[in-house]
N, C-alpha and C. Protein backbone atom coordinates (compact mmCIF):
# COMPACT_ATOMS: atom_id res chain seq x y z
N UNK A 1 4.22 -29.28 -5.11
CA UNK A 1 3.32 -28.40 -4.40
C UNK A 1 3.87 -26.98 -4.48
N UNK A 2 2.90 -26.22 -4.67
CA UNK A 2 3.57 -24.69 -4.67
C UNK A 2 3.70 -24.13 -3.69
N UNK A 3 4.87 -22.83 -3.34
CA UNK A 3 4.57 -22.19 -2.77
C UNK A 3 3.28 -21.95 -1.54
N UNK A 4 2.86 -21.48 -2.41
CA UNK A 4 1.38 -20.91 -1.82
C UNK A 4 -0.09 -21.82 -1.19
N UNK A 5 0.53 -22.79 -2.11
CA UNK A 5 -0.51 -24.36 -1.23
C UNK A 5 0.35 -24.62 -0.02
N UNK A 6 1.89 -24.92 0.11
CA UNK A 6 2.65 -25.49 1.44
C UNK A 6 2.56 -23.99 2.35
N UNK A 7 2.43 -22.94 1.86
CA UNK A 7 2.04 -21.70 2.87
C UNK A 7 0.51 -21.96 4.00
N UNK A 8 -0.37 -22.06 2.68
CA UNK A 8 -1.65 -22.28 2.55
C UNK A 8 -2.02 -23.89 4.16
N UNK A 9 -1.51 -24.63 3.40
CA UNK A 9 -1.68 -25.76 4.57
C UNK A 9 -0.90 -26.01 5.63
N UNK A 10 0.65 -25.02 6.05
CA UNK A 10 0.68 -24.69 6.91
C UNK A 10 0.15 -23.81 7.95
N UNK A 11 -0.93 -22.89 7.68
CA UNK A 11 -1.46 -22.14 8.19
C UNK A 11 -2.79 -22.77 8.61
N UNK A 12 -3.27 -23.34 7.65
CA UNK A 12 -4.49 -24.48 8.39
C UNK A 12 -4.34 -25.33 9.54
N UNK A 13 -3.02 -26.09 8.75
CA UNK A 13 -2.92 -27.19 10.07
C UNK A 13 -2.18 -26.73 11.18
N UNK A 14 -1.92 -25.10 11.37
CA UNK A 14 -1.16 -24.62 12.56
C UNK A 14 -2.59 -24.53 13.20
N UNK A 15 -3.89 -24.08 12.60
CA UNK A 15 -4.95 -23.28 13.18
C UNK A 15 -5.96 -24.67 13.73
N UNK A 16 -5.61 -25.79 12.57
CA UNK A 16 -6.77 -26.65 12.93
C UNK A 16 -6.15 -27.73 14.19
N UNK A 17 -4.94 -27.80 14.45
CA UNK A 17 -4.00 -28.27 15.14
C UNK A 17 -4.08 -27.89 16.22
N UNK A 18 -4.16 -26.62 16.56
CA UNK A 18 -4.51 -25.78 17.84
C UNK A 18 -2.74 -25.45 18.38
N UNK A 19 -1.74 -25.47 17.23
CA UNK A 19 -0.29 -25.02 17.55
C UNK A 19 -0.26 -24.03 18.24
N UNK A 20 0.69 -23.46 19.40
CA UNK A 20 1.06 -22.68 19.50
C UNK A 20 1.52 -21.85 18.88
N UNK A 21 1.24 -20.46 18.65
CA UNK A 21 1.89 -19.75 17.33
C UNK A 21 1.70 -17.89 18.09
N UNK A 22 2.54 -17.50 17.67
CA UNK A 22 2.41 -15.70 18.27
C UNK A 22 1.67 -15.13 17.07
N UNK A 23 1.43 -14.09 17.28
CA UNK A 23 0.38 -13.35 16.41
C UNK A 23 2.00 -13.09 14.79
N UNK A 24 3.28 -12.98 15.71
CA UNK A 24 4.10 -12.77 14.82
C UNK A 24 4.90 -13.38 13.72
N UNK A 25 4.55 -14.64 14.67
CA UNK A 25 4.30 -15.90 13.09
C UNK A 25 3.81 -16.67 12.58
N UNK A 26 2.67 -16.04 12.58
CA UNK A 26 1.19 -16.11 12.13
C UNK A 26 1.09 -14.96 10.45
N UNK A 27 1.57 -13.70 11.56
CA UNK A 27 1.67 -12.39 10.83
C UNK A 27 2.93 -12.37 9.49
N UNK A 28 3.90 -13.53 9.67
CA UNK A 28 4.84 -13.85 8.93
C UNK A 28 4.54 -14.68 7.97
N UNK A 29 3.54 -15.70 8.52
CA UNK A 29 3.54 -16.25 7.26
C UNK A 29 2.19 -16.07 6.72
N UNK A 30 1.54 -15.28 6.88
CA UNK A 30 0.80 -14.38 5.93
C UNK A 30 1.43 -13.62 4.76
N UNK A 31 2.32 -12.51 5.55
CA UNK A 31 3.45 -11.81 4.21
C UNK A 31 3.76 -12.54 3.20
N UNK A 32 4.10 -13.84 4.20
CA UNK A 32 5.15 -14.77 2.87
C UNK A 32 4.01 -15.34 1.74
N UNK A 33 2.63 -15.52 2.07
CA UNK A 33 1.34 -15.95 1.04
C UNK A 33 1.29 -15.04 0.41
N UNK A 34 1.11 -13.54 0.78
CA UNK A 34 0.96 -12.88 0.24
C UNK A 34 2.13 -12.03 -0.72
N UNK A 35 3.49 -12.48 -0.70
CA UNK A 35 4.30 -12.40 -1.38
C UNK A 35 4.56 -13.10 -2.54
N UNK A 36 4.30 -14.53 -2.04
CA UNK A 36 3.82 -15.80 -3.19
C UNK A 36 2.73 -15.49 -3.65
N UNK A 37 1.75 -15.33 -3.41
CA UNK A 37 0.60 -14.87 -4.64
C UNK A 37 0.70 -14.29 -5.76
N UNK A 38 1.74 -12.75 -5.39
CA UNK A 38 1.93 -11.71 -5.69
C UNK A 38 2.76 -12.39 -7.04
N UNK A 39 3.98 -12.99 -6.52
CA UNK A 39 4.79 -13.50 -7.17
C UNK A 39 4.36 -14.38 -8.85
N UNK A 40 3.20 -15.10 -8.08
CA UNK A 40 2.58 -16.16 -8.64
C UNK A 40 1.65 -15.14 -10.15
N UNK A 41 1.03 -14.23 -9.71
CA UNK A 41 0.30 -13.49 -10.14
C UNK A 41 0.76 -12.89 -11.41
N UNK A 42 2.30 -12.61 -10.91
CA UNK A 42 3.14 -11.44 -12.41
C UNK A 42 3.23 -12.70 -13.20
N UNK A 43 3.05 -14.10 -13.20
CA UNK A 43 3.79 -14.81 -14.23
C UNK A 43 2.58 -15.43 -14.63
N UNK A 44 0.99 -14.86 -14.41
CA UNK A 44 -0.34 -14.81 -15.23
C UNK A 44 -0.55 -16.57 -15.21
N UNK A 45 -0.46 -17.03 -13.91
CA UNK A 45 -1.04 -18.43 -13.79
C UNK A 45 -1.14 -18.65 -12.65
N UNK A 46 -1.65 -19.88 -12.06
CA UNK A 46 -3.46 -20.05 -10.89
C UNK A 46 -2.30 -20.49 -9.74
N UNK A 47 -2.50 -19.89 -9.04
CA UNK A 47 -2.00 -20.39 -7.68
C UNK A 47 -2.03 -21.82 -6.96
N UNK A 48 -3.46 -22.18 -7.37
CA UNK A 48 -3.24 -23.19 -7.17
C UNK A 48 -3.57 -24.45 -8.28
N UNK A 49 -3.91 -24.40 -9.25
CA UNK A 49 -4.23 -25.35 -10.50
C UNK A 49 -2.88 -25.31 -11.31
N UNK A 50 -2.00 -24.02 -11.15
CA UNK A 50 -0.81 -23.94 -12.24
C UNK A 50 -1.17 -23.59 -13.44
N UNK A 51 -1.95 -23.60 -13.85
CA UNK A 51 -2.19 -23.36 -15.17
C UNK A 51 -2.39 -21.91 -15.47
N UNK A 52 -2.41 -21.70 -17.11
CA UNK A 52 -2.42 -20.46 -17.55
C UNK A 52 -3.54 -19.97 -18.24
N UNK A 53 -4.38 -20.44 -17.29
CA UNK A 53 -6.05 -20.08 -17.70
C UNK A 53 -6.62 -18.82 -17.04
N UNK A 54 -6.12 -17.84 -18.09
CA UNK A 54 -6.70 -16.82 -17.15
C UNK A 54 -7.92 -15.54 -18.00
N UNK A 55 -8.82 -16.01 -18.38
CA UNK A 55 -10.11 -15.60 -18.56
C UNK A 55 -10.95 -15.55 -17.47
N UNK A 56 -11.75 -14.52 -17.48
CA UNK A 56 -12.06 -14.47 -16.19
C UNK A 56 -13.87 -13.95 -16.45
N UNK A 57 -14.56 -14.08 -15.68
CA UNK A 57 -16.25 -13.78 -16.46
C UNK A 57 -16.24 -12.46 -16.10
N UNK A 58 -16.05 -11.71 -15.25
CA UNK A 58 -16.54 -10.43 -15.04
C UNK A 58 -14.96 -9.59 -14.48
N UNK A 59 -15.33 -8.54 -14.08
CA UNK A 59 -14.10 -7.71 -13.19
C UNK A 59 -14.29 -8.10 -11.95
N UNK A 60 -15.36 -8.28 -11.38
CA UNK A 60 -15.41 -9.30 -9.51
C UNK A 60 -14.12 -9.98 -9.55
N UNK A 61 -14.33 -11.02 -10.75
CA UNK A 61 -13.31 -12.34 -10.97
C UNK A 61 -11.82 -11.76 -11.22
N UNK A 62 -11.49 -10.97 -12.11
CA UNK A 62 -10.46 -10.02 -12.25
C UNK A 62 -9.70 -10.18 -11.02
N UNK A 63 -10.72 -9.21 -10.22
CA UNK A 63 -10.50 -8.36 -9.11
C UNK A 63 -9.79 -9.84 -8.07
N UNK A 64 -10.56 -10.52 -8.25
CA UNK A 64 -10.38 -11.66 -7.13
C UNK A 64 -9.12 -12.21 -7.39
N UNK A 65 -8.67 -12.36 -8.57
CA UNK A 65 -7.39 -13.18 -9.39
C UNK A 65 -6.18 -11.96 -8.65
N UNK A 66 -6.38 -10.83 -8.26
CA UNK A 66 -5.23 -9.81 -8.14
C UNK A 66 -4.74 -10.39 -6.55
N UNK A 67 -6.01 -10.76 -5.93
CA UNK A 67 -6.01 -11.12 -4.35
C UNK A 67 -5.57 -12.54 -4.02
N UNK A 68 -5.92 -13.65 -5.03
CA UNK A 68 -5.63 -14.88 -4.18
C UNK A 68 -5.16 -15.60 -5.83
N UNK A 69 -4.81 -14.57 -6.41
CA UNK A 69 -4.02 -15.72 -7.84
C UNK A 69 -4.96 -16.93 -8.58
N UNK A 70 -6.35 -16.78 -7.74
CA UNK A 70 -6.83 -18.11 -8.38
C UNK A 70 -7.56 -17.92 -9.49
N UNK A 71 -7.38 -18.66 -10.56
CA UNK A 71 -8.22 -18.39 -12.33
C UNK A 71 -9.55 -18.76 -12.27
N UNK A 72 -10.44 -18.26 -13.07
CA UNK A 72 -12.16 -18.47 -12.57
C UNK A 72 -12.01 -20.15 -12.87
N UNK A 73 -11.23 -20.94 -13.21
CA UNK A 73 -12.22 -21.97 -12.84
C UNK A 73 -11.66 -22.64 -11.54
N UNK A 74 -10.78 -22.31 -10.59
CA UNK A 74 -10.70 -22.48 -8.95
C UNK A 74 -10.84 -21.65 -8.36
N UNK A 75 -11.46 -20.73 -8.88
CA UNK A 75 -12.69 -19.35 -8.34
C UNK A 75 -13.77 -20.28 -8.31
N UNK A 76 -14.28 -20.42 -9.08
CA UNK A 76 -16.19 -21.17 -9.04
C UNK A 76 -15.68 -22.51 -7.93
N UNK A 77 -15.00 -23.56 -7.70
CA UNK A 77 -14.78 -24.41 -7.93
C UNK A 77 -14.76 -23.92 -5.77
N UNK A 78 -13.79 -22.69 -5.55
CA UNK A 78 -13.65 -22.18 -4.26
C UNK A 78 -15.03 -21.87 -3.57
N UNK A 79 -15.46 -21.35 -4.92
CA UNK A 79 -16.41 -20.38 -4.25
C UNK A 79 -17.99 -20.40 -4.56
N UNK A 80 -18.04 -22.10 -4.90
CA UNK A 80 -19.30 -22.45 -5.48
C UNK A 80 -20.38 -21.88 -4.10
N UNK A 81 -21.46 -21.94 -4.67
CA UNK A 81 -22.80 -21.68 -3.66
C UNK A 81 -23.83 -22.57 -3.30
N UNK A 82 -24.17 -23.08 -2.19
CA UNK A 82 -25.45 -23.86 -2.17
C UNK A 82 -25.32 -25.19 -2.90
N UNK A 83 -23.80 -25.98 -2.72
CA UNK A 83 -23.41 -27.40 -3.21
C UNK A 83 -23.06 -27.81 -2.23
């Protein structure tokens, strides 16, 4: 599991859990996703698929890959519509 998925589903199951948590480590482990992304990002593969598929259909998709590391096909896959 990467990084950014064990970030990722600790932050769910703190929220869907109803944990006690301060705004400050909450606010911490945000940084740390967003450090892992970042991380994830310079070495031009998917945050969360791993792979080094990174074609992307438009600059939206680009744009989106800079923010959450994910390659268009766990872009569509995230962010399908009306399925």
């Amino acid at each position: 599991m990467t990084k950014v998925k064990q970030l990722n589903d600790e932050l769910y199951d703190s929220y869907h859990s109803n944990t006690v948590t301060t705004h400050q480590e909450v606010l911490g482990k945000l940084g740390q996703l967003k450090q892992a992304i970042k991380e994830v990002v310079e070495t031009n593969t998917c945050t969360w698929c791993e792979k080094e598929n990174l074609t992307f259909r438009d600059k939206l998709s680009e744009t989106e890959y800079q923010i959450s590391g994910l390659c268009q096909t766990c872009q569509d896959e995230t962010f399908r519509k009306g399925e």
